[in-house]
C-alpha atoms as a PDB file:
ATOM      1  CA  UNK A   1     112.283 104.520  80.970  1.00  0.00           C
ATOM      2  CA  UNK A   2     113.419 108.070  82.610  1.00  0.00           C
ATOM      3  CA  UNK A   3     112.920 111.087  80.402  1.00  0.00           C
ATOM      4  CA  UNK A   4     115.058 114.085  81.351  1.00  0.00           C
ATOM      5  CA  UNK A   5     115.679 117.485  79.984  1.00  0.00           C
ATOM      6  CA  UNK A   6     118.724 119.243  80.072  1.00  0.00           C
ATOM      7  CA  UNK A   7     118.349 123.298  79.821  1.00  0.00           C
ATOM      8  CA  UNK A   8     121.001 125.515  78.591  1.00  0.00           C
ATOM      9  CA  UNK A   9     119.956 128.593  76.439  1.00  0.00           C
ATOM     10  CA  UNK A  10     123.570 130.649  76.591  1.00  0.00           C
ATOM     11  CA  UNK A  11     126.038 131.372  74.550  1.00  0.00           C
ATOM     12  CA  UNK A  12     127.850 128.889  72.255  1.00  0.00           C
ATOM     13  CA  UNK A  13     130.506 127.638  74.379  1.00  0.00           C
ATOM     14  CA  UNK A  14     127.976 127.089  77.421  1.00  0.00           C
ATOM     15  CA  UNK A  15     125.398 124.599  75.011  1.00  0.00           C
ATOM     16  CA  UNK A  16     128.798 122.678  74.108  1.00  0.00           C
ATOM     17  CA  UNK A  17     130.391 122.365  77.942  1.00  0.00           C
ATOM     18  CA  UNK A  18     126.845 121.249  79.019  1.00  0.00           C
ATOM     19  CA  UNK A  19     127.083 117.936  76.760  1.00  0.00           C
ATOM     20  CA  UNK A  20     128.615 116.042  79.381  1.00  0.00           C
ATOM     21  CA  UNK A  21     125.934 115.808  81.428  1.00  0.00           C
ATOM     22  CA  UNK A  22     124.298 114.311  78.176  1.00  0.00           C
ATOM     23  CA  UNK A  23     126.451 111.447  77.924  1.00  0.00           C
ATOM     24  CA  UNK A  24     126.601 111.211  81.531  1.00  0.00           C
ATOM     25  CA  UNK A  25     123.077 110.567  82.190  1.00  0.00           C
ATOM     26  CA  UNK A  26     122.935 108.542  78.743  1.00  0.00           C
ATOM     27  CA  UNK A  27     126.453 106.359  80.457  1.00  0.00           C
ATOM     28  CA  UNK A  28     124.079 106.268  83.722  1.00  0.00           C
ATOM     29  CA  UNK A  29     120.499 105.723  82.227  1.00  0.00           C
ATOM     30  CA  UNK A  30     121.176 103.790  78.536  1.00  0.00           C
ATOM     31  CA  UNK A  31     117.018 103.808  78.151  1.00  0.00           C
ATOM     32  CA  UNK A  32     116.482 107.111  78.707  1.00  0.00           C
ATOM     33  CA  UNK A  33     114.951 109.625  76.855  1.00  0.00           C
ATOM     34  CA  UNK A  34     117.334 113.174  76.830  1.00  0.00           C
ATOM     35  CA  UNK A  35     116.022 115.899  75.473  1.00  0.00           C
ATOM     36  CA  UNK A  36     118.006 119.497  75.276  1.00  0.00           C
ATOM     37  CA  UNK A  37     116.854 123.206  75.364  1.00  0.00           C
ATOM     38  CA  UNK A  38     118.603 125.741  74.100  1.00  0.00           C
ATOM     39  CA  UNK A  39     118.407 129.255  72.159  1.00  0.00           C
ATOM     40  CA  UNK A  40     117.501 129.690  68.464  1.00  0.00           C
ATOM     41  CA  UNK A  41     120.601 129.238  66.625  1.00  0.00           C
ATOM     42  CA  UNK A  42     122.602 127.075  68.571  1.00  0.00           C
ATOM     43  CA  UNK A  43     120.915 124.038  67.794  1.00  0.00           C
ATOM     44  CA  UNK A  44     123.361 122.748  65.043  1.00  0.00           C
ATOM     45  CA  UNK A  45     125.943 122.331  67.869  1.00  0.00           C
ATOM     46  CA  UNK A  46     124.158 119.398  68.729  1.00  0.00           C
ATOM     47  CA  UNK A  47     123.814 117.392  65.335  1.00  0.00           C
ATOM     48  CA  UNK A  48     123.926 114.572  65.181  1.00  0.00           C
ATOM     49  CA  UNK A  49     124.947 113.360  68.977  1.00  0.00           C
ATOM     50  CA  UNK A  50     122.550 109.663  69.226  1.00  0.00           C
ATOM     51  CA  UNK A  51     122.234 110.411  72.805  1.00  0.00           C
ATOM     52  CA  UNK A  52     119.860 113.088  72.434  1.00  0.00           C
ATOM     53  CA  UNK A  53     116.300 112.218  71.605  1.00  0.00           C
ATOM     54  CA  UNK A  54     114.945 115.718  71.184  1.00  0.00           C
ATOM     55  CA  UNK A  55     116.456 119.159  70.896  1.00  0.00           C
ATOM     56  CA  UNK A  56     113.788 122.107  71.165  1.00  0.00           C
ATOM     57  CA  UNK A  57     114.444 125.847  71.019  1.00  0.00           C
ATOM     58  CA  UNK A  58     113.807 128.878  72.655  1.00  0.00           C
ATOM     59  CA  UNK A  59     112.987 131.947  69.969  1.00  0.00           C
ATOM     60  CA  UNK A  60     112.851 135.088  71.512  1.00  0.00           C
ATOM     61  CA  UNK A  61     113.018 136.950  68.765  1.00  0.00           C
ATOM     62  CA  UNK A  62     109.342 136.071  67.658  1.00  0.00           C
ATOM     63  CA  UNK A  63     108.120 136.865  71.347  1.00  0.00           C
ATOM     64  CA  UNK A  64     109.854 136.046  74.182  1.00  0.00           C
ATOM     65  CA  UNK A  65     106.762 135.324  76.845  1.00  0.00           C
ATOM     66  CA  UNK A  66     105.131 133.582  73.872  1.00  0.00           C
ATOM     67  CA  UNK A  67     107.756 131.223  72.814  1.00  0.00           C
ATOM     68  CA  UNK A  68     107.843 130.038  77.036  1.00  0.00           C
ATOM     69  CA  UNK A  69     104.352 129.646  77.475  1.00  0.00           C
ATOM     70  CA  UNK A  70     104.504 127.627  74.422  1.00  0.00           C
ATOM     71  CA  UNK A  71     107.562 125.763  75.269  1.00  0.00           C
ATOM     72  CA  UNK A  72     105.761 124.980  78.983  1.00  0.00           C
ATOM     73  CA  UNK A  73     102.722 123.606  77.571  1.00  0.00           C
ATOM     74  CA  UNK A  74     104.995 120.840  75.787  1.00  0.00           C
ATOM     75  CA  UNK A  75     106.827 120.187  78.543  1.00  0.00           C
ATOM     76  CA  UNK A  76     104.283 119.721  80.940  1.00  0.00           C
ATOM     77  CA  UNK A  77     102.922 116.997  78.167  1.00  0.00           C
ATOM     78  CA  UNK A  78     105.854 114.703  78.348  1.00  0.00           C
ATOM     79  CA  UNK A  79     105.540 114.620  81.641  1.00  0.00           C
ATOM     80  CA  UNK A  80     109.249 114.374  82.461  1.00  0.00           C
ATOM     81  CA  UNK A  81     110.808 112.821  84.875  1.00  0.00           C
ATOM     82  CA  UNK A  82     113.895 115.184  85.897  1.00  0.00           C
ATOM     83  CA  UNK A  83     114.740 118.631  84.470  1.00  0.00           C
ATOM     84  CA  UNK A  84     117.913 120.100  84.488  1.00  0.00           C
ATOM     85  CA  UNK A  85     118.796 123.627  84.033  1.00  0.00           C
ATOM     86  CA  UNK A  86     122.281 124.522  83.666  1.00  0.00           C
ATOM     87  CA  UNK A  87     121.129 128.042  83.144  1.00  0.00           C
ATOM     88  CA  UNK A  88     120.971 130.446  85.466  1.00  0.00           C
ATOM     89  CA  UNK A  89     118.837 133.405  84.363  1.00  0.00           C
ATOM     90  CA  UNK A  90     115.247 133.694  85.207  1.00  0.00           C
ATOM     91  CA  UNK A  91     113.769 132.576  82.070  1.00  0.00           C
ATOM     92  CA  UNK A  92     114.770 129.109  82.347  1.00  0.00           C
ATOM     93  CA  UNK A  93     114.146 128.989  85.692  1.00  0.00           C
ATOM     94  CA  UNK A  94     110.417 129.954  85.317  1.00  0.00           C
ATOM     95  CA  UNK A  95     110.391 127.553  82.599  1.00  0.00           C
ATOM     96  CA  UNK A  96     111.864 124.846  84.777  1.00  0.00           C
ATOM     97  CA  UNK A  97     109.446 125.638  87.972  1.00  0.00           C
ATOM     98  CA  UNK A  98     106.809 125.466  85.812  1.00  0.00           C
ATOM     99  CA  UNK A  99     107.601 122.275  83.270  1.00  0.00           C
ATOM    100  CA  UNK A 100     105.484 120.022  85.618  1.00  0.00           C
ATOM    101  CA  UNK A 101     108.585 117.438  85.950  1.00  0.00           C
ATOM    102  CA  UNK A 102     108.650 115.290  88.987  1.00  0.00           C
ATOM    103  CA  UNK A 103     112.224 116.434  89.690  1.00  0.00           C
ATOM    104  CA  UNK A 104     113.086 119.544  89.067  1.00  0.00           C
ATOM    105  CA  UNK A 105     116.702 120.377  89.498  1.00  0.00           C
ATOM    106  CA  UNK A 106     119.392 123.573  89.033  1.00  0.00           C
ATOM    107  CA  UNK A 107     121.584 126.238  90.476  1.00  0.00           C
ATOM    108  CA  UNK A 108     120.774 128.563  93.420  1.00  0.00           C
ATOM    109  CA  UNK A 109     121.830 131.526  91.664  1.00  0.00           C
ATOM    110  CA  UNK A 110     118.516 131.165  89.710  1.00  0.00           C
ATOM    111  CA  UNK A 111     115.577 133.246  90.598  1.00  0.00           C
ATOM    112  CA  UNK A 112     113.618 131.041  90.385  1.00  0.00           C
ATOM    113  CA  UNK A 113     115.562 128.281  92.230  1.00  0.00           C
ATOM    114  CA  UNK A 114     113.447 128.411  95.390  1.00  0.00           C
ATOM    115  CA  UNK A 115     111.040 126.125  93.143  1.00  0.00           C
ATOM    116  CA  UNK A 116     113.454 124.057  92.451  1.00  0.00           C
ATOM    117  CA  UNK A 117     112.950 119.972  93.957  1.00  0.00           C
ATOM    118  CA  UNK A 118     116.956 120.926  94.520  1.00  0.00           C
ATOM    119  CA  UNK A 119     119.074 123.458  95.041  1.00  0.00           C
ATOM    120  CA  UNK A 120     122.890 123.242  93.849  1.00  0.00           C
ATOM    121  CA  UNK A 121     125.532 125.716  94.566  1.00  0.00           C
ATOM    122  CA  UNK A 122     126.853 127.483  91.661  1.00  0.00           C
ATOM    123  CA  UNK A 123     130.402 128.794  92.629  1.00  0.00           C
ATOM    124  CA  UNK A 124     132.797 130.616  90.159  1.00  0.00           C
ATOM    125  CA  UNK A 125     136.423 131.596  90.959  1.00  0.00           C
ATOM    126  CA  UNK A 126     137.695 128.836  92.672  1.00  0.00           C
ATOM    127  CA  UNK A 127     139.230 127.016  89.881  1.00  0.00           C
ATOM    128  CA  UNK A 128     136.228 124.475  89.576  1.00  0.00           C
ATOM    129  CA  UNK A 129     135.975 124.137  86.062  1.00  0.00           C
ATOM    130  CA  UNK A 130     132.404 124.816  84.354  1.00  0.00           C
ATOM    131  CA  UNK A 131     131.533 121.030  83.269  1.00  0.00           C
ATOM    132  CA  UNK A 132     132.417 120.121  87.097  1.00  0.00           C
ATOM    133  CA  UNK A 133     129.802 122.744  87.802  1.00  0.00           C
ATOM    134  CA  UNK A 134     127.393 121.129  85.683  1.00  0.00           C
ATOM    135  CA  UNK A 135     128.107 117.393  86.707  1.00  0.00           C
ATOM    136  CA  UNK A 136     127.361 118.298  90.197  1.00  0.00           C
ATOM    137  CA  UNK A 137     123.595 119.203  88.950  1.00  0.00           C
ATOM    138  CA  UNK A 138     123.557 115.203  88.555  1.00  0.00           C
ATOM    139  CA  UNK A 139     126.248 113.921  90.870  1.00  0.00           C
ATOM    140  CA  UNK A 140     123.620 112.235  93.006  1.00  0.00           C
ATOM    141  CA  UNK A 141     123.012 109.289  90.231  1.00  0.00           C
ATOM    142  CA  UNK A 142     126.240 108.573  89.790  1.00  0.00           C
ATOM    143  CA  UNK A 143     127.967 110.745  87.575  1.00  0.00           C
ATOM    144  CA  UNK A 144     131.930 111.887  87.166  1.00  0.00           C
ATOM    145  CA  UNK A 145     133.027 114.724  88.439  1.00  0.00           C
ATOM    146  CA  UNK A 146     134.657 115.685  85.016  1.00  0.00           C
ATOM    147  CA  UNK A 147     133.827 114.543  81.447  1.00  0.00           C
ATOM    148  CA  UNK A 148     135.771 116.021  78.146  1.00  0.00           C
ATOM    149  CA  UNK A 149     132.383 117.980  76.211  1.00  0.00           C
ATOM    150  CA  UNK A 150     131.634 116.720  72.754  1.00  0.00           C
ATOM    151  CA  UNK A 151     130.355 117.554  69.340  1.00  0.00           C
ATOM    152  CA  UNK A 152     129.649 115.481  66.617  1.00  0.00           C
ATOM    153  CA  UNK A 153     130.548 116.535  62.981  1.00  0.00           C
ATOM    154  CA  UNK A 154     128.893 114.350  60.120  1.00  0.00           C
ATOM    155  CA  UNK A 155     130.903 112.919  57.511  1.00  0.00           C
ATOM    156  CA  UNK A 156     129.478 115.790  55.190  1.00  0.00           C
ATOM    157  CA  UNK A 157     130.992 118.433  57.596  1.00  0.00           C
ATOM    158  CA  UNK A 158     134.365 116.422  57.760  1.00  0.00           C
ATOM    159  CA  UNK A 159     134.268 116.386  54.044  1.00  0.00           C
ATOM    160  CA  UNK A 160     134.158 120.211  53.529  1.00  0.00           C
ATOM    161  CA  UNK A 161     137.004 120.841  56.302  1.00  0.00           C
ATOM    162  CA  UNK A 162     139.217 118.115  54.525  1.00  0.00           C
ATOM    163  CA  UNK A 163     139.812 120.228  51.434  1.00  0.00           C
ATOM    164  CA  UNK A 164     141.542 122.907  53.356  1.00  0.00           C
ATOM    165  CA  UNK A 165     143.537 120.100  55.674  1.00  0.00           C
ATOM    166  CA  UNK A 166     146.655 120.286  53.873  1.00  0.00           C
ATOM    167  CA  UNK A 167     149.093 119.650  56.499  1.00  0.00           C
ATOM    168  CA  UNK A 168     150.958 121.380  58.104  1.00  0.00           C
ATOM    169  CA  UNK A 169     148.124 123.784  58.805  1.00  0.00           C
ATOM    170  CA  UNK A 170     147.044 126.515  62.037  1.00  0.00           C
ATOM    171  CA  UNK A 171     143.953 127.513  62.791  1.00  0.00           C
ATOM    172  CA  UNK A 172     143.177 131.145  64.371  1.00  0.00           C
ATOM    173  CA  UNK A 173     140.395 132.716  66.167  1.00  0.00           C
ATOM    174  CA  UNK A 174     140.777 135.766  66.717  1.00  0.00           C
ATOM    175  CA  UNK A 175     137.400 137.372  67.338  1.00  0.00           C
ATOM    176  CA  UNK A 176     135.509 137.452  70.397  1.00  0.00           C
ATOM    177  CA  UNK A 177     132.141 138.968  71.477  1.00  0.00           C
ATOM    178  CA  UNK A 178     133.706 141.028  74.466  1.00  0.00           C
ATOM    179  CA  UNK A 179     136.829 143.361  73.022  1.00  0.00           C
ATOM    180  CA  UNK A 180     138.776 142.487  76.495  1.00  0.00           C
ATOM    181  CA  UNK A 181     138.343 138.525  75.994  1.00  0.00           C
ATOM    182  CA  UNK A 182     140.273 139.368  72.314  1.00  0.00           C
ATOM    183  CA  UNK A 183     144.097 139.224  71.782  1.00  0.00           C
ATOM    184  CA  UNK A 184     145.378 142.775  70.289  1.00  0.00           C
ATOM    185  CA  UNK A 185     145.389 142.409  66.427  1.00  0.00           C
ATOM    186  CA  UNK A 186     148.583 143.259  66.384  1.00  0.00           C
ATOM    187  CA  UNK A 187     149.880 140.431  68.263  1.00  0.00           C
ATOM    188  CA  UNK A 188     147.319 137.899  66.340  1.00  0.00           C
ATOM    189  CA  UNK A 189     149.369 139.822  63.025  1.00  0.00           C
ATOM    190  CA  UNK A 190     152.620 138.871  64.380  1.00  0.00           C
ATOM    191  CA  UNK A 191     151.467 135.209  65.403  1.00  0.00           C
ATOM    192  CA  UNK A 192     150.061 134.832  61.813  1.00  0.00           C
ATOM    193  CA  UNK A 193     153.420 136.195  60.435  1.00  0.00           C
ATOM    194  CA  UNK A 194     155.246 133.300  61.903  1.00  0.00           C
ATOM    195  CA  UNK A 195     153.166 130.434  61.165  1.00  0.00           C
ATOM    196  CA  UNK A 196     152.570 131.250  57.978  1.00  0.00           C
ATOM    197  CA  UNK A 197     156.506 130.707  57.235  1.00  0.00           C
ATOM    198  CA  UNK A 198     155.879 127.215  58.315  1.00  0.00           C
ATOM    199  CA  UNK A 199     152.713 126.176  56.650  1.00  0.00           C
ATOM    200  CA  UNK A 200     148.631 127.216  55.931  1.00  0.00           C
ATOM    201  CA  UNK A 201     147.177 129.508  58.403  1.00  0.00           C
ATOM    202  CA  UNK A 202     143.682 129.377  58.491  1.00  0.00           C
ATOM    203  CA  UNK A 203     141.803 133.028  59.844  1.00  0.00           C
ATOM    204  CA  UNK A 204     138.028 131.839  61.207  1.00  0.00           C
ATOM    205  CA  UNK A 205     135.166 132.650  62.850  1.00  0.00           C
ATOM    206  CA  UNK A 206     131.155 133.853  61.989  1.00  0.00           C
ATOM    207  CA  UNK A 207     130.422 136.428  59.411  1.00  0.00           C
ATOM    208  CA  UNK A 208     130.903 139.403  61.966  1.00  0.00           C
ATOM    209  CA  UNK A 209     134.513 138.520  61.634  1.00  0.00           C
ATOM    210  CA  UNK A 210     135.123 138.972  58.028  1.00  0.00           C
ATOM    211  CA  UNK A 211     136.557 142.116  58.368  1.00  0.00           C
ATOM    212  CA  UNK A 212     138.833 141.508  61.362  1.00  0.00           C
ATOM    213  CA  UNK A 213     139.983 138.867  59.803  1.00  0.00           C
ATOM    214  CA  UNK A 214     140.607 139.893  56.248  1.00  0.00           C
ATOM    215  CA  UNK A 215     142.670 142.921  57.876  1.00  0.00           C
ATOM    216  CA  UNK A 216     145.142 140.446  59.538  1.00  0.00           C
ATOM    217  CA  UNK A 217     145.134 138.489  56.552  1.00  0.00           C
ATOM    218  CA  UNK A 218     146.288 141.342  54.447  1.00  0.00           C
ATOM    219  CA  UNK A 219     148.697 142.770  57.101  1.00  0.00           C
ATOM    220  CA  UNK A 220     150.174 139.175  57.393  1.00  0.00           C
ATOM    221  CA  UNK A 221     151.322 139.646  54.002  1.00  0.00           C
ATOM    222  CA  UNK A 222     151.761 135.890  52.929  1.00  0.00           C
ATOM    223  CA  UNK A 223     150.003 134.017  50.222  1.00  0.00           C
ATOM    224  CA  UNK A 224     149.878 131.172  53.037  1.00  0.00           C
ATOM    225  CA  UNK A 225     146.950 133.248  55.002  1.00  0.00           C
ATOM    226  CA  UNK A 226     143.686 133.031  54.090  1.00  0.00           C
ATOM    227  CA  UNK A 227     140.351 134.072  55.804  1.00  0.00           C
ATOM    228  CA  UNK A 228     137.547 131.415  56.156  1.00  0.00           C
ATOM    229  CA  UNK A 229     135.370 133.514  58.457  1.00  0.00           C
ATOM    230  CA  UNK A 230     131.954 133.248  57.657  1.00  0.00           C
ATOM    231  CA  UNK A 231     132.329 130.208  55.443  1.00  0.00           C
ATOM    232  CA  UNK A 232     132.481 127.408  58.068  1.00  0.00           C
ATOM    233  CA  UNK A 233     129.389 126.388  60.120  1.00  0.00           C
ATOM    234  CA  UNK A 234     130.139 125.628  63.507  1.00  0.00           C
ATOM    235  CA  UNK A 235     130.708 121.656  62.737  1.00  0.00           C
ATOM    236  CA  UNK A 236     132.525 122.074  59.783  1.00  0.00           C
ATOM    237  CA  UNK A 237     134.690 124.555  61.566  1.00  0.00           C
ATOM    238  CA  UNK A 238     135.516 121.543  65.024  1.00  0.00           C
ATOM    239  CA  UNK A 239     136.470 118.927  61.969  1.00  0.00           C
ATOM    240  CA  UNK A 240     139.151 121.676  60.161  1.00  0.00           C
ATOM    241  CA  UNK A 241     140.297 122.754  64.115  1.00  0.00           C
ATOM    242  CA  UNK A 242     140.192 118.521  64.977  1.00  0.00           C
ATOM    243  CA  UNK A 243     143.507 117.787  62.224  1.00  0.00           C
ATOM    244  CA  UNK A 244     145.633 121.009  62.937  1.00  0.00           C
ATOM    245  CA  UNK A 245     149.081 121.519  64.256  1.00  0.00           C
ATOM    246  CA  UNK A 246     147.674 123.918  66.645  1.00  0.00           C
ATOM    247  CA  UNK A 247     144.738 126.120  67.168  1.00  0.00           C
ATOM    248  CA  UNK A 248     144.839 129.451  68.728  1.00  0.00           C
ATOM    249  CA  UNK A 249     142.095 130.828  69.960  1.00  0.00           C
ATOM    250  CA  UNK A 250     140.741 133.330  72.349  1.00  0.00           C
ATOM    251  CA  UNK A 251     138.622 132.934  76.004  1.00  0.00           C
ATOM    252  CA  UNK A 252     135.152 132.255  73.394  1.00  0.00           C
ATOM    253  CA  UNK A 253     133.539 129.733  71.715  1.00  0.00           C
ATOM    254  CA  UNK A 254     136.382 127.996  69.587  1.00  0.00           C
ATOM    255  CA  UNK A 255     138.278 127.287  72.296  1.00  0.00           C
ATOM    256  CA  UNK A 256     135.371 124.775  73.440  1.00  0.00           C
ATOM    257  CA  UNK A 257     134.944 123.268  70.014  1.00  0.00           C
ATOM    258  CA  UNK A 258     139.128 122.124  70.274  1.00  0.00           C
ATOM    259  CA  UNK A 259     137.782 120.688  73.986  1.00  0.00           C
ATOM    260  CA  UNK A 260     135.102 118.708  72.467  1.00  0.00           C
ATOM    261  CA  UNK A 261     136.843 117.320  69.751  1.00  0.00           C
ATOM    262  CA  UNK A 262     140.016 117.050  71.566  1.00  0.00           C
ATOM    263  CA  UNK A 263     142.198 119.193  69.184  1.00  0.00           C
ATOM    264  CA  UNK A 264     145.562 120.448  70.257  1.00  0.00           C
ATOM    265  CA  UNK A 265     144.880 124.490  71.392  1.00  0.00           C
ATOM    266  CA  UNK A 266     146.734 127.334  72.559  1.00  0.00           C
ATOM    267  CA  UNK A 267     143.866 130.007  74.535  1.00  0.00           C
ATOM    268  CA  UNK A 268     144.899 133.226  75.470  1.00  0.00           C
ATOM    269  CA  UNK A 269     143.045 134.244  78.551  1.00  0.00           C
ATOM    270  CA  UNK A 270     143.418 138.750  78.705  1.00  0.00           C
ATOM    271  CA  UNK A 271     140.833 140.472  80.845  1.00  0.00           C
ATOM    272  CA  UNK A 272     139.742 136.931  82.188  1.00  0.00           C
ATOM    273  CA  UNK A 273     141.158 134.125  83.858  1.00  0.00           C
ATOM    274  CA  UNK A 274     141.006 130.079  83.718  1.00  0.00           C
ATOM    275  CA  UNK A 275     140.052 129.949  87.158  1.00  0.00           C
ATOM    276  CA  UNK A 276     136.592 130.939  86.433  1.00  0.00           C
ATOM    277  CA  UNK A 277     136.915 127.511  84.788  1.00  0.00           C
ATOM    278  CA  UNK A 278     136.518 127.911  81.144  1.00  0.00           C
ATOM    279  CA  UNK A 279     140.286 126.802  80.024  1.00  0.00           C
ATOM    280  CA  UNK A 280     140.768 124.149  77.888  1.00  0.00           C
ATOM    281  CA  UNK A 281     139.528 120.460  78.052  1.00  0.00           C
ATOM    282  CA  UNK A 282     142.161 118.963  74.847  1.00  0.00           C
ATOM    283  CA  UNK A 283     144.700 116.864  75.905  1.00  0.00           C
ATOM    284  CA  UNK A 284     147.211 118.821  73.848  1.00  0.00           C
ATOM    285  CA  UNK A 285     146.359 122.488  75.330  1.00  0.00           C
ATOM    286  CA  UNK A 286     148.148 125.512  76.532  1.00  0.00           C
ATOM    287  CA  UNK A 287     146.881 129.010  77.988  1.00  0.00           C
ATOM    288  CA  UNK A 288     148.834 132.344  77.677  1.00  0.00           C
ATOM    289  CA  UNK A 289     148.484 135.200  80.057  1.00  0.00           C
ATOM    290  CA  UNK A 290     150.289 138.318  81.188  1.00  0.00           C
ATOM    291  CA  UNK A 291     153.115 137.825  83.556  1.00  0.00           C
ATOM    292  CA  UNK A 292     152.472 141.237  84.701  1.00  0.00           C
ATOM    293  CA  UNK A 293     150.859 141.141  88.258  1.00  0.00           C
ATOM    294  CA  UNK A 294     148.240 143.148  87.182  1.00  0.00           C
ATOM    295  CA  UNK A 295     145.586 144.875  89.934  1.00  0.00           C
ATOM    296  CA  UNK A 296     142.710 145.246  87.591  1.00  0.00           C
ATOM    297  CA  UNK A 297     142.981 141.509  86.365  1.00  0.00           C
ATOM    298  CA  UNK A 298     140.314 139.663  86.023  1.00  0.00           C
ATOM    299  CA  UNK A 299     137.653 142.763  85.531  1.00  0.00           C
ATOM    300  CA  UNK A 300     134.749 140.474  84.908  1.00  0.00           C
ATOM    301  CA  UNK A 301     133.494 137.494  84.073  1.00  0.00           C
ATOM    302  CA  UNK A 302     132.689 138.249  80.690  1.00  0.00           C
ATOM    303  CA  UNK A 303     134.975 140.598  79.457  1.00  0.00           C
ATOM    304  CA  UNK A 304     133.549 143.853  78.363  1.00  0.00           C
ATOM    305  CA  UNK A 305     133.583 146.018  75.015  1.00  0.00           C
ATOM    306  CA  UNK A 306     136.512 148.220  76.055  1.00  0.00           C
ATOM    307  CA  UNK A 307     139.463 148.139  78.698  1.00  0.00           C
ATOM    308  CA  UNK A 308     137.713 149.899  81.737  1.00  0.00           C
ATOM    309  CA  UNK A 309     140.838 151.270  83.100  1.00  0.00           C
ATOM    310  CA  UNK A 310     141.624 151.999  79.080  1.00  0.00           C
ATOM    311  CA  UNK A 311     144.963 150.669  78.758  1.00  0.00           C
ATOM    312  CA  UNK A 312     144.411 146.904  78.265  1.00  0.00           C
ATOM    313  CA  UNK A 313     147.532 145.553  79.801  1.00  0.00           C
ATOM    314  CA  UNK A 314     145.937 142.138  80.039  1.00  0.00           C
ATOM    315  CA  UNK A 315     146.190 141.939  76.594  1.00  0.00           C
ATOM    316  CA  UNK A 316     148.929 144.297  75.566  1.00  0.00           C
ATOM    317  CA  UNK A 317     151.604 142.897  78.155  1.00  0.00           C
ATOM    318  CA  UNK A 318     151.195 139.339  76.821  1.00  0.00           C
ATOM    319  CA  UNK A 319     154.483 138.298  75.503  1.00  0.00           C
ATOM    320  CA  UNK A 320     153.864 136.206  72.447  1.00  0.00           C
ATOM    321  CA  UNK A 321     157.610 134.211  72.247  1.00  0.00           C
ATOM    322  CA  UNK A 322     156.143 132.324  74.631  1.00  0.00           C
ATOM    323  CA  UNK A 323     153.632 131.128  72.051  1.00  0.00           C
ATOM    324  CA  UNK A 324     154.958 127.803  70.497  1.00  0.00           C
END
């Protein structure tokens, strides 16, 4: 039996577009034992998935070099058999030199890499989407190239979205960490304005949204608006997103949860662009961008907390009739 252990301690949206090398491996190696890494916090995003055997996580908040050396020590007592760490930030990567695994396997833009058993080339900006990045890290047993990313709500979390699934019903997300990644609130007020002539539209995201999100609710106007930020976890929030007419979401984390349960989706992409390959995985999915051939578009990979040239054309200059 092959144990392996699958690193990714990023953000939200990273944990869920490295499951397909979960079920990959599990497709390739139905035995195995796969165990996952990732930060404090993000650990619900991989409830109950059967193909996991073990999901540990990394704490930094109670002591960063601690919580490593700890995590090490267990690591090096399964005695595993391949690690993989989709992560490329020197944490993992001293983690992953030292876990004691026979194989130990990642990206070269790790500082750590040159420990590494092998080396794989990490490229961004050439339309390569981020799960074929992290297929390639297995490619050599056998793996697809692509793979839709999945999450697993119970029937407990299906239960809570169903009593707001009263159809016809839209979903929007219209917070984001980075300001630049975020659709003006004026145009998210004009979006909600429409839909909510047609049926329930549904305002979500974590408790730092409340506010955001009760201000578009009450500019909206409409008894049809309501804001369910903070009230969702992130299951319960990829069952209500998995029945809806449409979701609409930003370059962040919801738009990964309509990928991995294959909702219908609508991502509008302002300071970045899908060719860093983060656009959507649903079968039903559309992205919206300027048409303005901007200069200063894409300013960075993540976005940032204002527009550096401070006009924010990316996301001014999108032209929401062509939102459907």
């Amino acid at each position: 039996m092959k144990r392996f252990l699958i690193i990714q301690t990023a953000f939200i949206g990273d944990v869920i577009l490295a499951t397909p090398v979960i079920s990959e491996l599990k497709r390739i190696y139905p035995d195995s034992e796969i165990d996952v890494l990732v930060r404090k916090g993000n650990e619900s995003l991989l409830a109950n998935n059967s193909k996991i055997h073990q999901v540990f996580t990394l704490n930094k908040k109670d002591g960063k070099y601690k919580a490593m050396r700890m995590l090490i020590k267990q690591f090096r007592a399964i005695n595993y058999d391949e690690v993989i760490n989709l992560h490329r930030f020197a944490s993992t990567g001293f983690i992953t030199a030292l876990s004691g695994a026979k194989s130990r396997v990642g990206f070269d833009k790790n500082p750590f890499s040159r420990l590494y058993s092998l080396r794989v080339k990490h490229e961004i900006g050439n339309g390569k989407h981020e799960v074929e990045r992290n297929l390639s890290c297995i490619a050599r047993h056998g793996s697809k190239t692509l793979v839709r990313p999945e999450i697993f709500p119970s029937e407990a979390d299906t239960a809570v979205a169903a009593t707001y699934q009263q159809s016809p019903y839209f979903c929007l997300s219209p917070a984001s960490v980075w300001f630049t990644k975020q659709l003006p609130e004026r145009k998210w007020i004009e979006l909600a304005k429409r839909l909510a002539k047609k049926g329930q539209v549904y305002l979500t995201g974590g408790p730092g949204d409340f506010d955001l999100c009760e201000r578009l609710k009450n500019e909206t106007g409409s008894e049809n608006c309501h804001n369910l930020a903070g009230k969702f976890s992130f299951l319960q929030s990829a069952a209500l997103f998995s029945k809806a007419e449409m979701n609409y979401v930003n370059d962040s984390g919801p738009l990964h949860f309509c990928s991995a349960v294959n909702a219908p989706v609508t991502a509008f992409f302002c300071s970045t662009i899908p060719g860093f390959g983060f656009g959507p995985l649903s079968e039903n999915a559309a992205i919206i961008e300027t048409s303005e051939p901007l200069t200063c578009k894409p300013c960075g990979l993540h976005g940032y907390k204002s527009c550096p040239k401070k006009h924010f054309l990316c996301g001014e200059s999108i032209k929401m009739d062509l939102v459907k």
